[in-house]
PDB file of N, CA and C in Angstrom:
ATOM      1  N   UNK A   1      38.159 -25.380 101.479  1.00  0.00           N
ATOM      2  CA  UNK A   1      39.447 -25.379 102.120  1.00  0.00           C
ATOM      3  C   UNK A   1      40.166 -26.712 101.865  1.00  0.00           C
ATOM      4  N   UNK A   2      39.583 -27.737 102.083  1.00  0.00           N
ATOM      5  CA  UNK A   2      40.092 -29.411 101.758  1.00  0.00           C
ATOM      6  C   UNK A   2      40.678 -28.966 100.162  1.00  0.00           C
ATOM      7  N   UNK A   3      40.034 -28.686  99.091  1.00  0.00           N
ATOM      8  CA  UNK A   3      40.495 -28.611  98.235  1.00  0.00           C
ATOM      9  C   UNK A   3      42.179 -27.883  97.804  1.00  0.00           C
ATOM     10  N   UNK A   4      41.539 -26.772  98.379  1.00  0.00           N
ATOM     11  CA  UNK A   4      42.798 -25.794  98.293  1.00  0.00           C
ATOM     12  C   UNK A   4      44.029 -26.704  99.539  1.00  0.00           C
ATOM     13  N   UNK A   5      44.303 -27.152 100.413  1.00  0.00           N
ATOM     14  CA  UNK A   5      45.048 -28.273 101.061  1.00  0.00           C
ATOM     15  C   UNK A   5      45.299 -29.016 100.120  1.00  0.00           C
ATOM     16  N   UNK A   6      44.294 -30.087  99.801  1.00  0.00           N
ATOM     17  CA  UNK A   6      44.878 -31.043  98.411  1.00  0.00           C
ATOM     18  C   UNK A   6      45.895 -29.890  97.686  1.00  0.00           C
ATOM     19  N   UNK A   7      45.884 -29.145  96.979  1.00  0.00           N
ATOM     20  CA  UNK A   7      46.090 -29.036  95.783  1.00  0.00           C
ATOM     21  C   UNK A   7      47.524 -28.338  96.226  1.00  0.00           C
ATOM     22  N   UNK A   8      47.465 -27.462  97.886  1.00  0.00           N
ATOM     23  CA  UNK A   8      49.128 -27.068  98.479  1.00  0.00           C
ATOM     24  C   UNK A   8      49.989 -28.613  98.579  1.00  0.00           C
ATOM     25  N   UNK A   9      49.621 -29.895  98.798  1.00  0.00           N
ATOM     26  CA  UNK A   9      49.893 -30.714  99.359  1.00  0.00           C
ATOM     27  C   UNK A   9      50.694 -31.613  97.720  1.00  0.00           C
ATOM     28  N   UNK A  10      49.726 -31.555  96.556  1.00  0.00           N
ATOM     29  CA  UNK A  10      49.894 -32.532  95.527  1.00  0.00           C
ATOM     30  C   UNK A  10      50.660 -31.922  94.817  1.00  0.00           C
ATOM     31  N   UNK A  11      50.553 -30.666  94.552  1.00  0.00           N
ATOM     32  CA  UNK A  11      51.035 -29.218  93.547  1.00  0.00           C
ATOM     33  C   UNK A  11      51.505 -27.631  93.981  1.00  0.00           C
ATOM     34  N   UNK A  12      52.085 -27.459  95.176  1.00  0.00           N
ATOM     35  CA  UNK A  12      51.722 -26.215  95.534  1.00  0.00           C
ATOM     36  C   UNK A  12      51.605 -24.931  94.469  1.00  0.00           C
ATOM     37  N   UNK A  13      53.133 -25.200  93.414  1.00  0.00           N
ATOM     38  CA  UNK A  13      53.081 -24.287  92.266  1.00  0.00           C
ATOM     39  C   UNK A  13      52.198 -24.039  91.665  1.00  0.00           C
ATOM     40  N   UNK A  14      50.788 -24.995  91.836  1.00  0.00           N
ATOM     41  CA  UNK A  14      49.934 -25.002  90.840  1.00  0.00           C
ATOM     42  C   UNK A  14      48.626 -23.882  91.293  1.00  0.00           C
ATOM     43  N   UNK A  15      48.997 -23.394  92.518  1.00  0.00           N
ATOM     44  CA  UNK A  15      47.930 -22.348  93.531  1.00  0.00           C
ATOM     45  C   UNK A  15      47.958 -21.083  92.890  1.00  0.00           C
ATOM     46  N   UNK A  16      47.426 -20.576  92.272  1.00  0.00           N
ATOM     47  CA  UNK A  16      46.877 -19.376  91.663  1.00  0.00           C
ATOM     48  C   UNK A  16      45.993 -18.388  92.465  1.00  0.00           C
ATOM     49  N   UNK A  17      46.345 -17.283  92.436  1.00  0.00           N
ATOM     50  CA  UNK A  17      44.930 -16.199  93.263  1.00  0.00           C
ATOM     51  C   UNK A  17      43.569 -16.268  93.388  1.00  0.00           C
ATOM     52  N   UNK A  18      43.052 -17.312  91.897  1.00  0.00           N
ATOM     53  CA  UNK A  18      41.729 -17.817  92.284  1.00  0.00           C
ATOM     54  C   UNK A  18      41.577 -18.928  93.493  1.00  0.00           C
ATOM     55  N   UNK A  19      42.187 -19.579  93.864  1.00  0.00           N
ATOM     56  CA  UNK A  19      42.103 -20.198  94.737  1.00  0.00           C
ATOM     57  C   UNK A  19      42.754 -19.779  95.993  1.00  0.00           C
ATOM     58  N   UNK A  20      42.965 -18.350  96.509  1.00  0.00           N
ATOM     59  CA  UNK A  20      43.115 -17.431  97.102  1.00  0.00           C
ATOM     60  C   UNK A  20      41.673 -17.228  97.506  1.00  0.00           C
ATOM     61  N   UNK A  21      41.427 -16.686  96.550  1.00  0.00           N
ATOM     62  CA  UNK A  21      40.138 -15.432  96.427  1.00  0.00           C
ATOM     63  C   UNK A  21      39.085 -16.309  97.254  1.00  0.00           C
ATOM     64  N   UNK A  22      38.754 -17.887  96.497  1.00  0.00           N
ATOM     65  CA  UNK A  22      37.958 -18.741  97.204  1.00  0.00           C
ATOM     66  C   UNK A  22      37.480 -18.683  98.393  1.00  0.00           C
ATOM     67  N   UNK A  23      39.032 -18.799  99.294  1.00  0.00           N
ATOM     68  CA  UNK A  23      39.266 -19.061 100.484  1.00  0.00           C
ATOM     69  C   UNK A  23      38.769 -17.434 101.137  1.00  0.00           C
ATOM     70  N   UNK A  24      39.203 -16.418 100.332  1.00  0.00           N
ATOM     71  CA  UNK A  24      38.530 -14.644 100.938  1.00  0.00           C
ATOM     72  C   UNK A  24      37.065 -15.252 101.076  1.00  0.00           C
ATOM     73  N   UNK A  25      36.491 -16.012 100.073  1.00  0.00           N
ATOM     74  CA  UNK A  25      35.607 -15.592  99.711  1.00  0.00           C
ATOM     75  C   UNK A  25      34.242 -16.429 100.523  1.00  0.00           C
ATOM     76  N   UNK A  26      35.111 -17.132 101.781  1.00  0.00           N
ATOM     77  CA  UNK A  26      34.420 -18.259 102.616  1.00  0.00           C
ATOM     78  C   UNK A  26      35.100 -17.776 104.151  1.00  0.00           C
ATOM     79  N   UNK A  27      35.458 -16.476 104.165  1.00  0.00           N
ATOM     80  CA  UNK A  27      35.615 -15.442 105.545  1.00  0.00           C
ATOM     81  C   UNK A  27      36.924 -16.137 105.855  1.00  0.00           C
ATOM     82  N   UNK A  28      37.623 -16.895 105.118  1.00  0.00           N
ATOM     83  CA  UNK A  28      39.494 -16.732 105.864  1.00  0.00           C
ATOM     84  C   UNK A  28      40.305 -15.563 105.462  1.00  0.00           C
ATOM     85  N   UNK A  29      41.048 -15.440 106.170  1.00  0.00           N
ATOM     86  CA  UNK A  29      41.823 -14.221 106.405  1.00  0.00           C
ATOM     87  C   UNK A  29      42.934 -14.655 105.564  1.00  0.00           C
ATOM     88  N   UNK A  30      43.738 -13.156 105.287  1.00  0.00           N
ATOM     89  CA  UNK A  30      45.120 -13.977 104.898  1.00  0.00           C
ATOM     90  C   UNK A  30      45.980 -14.746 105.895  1.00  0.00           C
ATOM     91  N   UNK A  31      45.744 -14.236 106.585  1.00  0.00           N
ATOM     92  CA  UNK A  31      46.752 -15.348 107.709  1.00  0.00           C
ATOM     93  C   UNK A  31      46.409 -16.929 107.970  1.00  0.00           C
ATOM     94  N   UNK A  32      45.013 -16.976 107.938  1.00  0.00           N
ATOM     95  CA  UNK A  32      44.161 -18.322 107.998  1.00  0.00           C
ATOM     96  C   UNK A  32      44.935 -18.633 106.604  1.00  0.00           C
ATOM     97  N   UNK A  33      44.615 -18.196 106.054  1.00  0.00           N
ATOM     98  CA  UNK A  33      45.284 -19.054 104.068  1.00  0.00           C
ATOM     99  C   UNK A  33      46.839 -19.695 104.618  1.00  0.00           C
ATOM    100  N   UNK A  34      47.247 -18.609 105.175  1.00  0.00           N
ATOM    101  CA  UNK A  34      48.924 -19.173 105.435  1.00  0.00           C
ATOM    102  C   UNK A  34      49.180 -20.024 106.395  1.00  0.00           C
ATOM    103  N   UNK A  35      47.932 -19.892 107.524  1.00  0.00           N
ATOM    104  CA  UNK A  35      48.065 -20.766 108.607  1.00  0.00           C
ATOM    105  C   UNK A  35      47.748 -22.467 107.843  1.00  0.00           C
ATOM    106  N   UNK A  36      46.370 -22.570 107.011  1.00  0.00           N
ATOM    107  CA  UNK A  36      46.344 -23.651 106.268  1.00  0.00           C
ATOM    108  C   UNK A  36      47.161 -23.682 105.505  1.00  0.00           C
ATOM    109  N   UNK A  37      48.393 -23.022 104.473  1.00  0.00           N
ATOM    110  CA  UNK A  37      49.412 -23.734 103.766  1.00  0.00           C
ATOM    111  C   UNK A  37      50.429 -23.945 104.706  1.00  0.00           C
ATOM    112  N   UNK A  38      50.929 -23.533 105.787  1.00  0.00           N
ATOM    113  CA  UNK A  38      52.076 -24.103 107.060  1.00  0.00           C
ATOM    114  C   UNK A  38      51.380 -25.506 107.468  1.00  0.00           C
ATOM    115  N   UNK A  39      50.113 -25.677 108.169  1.00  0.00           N
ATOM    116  CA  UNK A  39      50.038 -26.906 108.290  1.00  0.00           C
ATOM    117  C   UNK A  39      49.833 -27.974 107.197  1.00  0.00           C
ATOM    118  N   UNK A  40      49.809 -27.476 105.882  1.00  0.00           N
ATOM    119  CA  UNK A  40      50.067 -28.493 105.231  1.00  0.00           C
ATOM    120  C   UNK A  40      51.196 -29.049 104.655  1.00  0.00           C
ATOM    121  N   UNK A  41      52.083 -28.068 104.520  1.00  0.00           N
ATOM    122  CA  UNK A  41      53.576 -27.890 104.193  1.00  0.00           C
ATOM    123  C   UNK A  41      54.256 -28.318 105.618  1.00  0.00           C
ATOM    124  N   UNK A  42      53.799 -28.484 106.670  1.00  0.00           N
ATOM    125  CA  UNK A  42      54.688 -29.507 107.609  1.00  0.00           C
ATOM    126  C   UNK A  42      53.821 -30.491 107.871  1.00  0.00           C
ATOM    127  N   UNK A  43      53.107 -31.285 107.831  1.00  0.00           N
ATOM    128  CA  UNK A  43      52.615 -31.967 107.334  1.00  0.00           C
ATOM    129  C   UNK A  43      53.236 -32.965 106.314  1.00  0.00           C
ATOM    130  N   UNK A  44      53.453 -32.366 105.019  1.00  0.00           N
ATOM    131  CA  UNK A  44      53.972 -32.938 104.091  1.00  0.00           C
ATOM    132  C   UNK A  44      55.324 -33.219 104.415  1.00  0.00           C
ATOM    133  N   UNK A  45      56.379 -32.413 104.952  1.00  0.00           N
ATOM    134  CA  UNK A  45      57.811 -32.125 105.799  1.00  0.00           C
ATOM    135  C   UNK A  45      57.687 -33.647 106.781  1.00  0.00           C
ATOM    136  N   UNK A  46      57.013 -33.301 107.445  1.00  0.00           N
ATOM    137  CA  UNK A  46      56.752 -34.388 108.538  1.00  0.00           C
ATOM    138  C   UNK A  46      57.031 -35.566 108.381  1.00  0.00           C
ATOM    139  N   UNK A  47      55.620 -35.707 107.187  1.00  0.00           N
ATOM    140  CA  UNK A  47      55.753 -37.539 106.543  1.00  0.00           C
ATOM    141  C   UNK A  47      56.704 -38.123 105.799  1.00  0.00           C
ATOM    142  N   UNK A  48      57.439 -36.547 104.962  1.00  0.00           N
ATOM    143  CA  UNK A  48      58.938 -36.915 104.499  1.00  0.00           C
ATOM    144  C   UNK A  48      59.859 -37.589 105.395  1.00  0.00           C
ATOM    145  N   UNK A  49      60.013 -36.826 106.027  1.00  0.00           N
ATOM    146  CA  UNK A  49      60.620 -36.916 107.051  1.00  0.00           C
ATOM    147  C   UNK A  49      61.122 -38.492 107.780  1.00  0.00           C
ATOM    148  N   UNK A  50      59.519 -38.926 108.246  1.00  0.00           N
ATOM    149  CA  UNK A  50      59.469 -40.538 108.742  1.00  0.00           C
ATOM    150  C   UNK A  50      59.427 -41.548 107.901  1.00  0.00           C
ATOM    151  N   UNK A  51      59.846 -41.186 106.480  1.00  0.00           N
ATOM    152  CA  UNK A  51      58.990 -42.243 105.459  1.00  0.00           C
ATOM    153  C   UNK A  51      60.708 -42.206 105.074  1.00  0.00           C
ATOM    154  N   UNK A  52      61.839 -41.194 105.072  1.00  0.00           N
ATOM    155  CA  UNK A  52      63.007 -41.291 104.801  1.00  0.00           C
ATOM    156  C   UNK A  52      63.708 -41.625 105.832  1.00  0.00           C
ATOM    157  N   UNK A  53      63.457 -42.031 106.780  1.00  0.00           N
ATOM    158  CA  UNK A  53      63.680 -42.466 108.088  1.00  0.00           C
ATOM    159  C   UNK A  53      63.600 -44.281 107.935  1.00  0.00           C
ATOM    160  N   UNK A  54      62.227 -44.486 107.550  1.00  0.00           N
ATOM    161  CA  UNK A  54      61.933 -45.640 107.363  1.00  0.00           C
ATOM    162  C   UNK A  54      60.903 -45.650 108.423  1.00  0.00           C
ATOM    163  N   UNK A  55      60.556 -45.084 109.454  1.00  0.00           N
ATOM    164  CA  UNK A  55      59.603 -44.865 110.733  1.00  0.00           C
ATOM    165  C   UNK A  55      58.290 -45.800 110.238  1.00  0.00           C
ATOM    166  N   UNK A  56      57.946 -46.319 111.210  1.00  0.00           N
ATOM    167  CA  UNK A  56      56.759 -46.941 110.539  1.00  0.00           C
ATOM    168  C   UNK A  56      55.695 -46.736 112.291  1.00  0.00           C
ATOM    169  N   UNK A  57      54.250 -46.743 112.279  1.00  0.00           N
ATOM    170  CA  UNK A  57      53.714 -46.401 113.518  1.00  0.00           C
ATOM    171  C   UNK A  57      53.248 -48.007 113.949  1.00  0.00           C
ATOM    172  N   UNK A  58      53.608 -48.272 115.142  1.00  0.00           N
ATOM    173  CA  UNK A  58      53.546 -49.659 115.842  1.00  0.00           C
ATOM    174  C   UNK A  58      52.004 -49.966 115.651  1.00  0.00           C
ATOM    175  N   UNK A  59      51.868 -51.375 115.764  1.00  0.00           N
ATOM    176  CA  UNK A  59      50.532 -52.006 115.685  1.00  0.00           C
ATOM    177  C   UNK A  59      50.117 -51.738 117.278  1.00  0.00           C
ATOM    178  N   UNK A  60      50.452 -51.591 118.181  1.00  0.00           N
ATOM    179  CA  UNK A  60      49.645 -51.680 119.380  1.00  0.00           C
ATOM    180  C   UNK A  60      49.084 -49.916 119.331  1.00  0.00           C
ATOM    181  N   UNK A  61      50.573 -49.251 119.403  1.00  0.00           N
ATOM    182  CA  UNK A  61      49.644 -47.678 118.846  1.00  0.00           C
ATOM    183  C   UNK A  61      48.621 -47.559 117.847  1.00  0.00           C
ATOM    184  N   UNK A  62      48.918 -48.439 116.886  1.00  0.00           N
ATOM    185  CA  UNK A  62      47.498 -48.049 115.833  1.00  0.00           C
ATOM    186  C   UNK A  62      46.190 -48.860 116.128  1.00  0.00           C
ATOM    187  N   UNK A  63      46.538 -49.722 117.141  1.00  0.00           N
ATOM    188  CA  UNK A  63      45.057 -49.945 117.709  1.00  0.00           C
ATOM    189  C   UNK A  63      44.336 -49.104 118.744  1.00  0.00           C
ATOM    190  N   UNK A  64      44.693 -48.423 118.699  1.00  0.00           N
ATOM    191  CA  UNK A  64      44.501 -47.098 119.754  1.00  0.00           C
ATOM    192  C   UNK A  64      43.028 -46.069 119.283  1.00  0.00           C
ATOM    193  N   UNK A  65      43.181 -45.911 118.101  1.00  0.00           N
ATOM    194  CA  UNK A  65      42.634 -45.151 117.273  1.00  0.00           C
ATOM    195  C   UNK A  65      41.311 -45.715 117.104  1.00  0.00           C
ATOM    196  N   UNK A  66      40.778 -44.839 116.690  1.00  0.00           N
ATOM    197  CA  UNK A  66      39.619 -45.574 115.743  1.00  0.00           C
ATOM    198  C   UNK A  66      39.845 -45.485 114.406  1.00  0.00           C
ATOM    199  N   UNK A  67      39.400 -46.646 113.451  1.00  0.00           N
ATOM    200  CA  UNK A  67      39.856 -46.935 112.508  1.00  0.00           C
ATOM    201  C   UNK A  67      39.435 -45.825 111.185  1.00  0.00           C
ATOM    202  N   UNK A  68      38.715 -44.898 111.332  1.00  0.00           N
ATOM    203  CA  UNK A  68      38.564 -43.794 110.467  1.00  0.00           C
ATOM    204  C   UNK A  68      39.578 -42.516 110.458  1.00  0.00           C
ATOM    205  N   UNK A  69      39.868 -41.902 112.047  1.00  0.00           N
ATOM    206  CA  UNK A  69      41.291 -41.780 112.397  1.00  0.00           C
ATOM    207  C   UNK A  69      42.441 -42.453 111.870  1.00  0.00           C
ATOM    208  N   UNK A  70      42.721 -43.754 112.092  1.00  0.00           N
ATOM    209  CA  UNK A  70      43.716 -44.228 111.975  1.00  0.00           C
ATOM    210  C   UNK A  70      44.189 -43.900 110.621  1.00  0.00           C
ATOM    211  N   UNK A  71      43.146 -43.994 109.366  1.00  0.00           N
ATOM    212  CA  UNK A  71      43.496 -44.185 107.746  1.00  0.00           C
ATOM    213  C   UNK A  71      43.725 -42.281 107.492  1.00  0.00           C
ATOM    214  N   UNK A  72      43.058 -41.690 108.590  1.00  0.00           N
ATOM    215  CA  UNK A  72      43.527 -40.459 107.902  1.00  0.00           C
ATOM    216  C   UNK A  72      45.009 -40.020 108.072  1.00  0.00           C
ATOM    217  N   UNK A  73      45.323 -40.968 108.989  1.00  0.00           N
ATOM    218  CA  UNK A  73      46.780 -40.109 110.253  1.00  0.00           C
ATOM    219  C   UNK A  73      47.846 -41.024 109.070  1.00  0.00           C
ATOM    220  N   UNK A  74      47.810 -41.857 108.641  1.00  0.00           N
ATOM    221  CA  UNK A  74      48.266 -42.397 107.905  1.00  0.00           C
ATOM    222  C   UNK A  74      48.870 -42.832 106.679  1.00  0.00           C
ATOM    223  N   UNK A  75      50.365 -41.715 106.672  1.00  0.00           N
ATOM    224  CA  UNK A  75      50.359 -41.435 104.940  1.00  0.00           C
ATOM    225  C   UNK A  75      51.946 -41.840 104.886  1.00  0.00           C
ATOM    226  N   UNK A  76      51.951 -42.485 103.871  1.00  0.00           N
ATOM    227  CA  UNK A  76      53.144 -42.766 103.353  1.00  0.00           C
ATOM    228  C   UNK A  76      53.555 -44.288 103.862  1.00  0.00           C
ATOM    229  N   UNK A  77      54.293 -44.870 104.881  1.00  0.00           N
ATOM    230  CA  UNK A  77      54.472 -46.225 105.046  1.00  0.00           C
ATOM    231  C   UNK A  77      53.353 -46.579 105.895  1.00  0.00           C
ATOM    232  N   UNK A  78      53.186 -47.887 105.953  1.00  0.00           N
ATOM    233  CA  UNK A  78      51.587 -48.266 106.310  1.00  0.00           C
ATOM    234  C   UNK A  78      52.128 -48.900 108.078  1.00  0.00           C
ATOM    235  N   UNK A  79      51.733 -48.821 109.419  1.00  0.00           N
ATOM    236  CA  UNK A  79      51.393 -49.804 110.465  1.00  0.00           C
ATOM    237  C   UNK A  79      52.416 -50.372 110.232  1.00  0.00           C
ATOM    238  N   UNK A  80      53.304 -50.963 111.140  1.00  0.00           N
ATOM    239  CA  UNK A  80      53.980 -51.989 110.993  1.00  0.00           C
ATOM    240  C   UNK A  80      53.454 -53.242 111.094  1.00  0.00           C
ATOM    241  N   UNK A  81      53.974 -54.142 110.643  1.00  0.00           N
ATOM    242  CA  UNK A  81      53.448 -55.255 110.017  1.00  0.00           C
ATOM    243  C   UNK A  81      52.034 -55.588 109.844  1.00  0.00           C
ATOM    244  N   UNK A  82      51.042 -54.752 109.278  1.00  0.00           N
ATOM    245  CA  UNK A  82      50.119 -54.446 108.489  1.00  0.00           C
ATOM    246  C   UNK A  82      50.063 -54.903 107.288  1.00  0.00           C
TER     247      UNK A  82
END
């Protein structure tokens, strides 16, 4: 599933029925397939979103986290003043 995410996330055009079938083929449904390409496609929307904004997530909020959390939640502009 991570894979097939990467690859909606880097390439979506590039998703072919074999990587459909995969996902049949590890008990998701079609709706699960679509439910994982919506959250990755807003997701991606999302970080557009704050990164064209200029949004950046405060240093006292990102000490909040734990730091394995923190690097995943974390895409596009980095912590402010980080």
């Amino acid at each position: 599933m991570f894979a097939f995410a990467t690859k909606v996330a880097t390439d979506a055009s590039a998703v072919v029925q074999r990587d459909v079938d995969a996902l049949r083929d590890i008990g998701l449904s079609d709706a699960d397939v679509a439910d994982v390409v919506f959250a990755v496609a807003a997701r991606c929307f999302f970080t557009a979103v704050l990164d064209g904004l200029g949004a950046q997530l405060d240093a006292q909020t990102a000490q909040s986290f734990p730091p394995a959390l923190l690097q995943a939640m974390v895409v596009g502009r980095p912590v402010a003043g980080a």
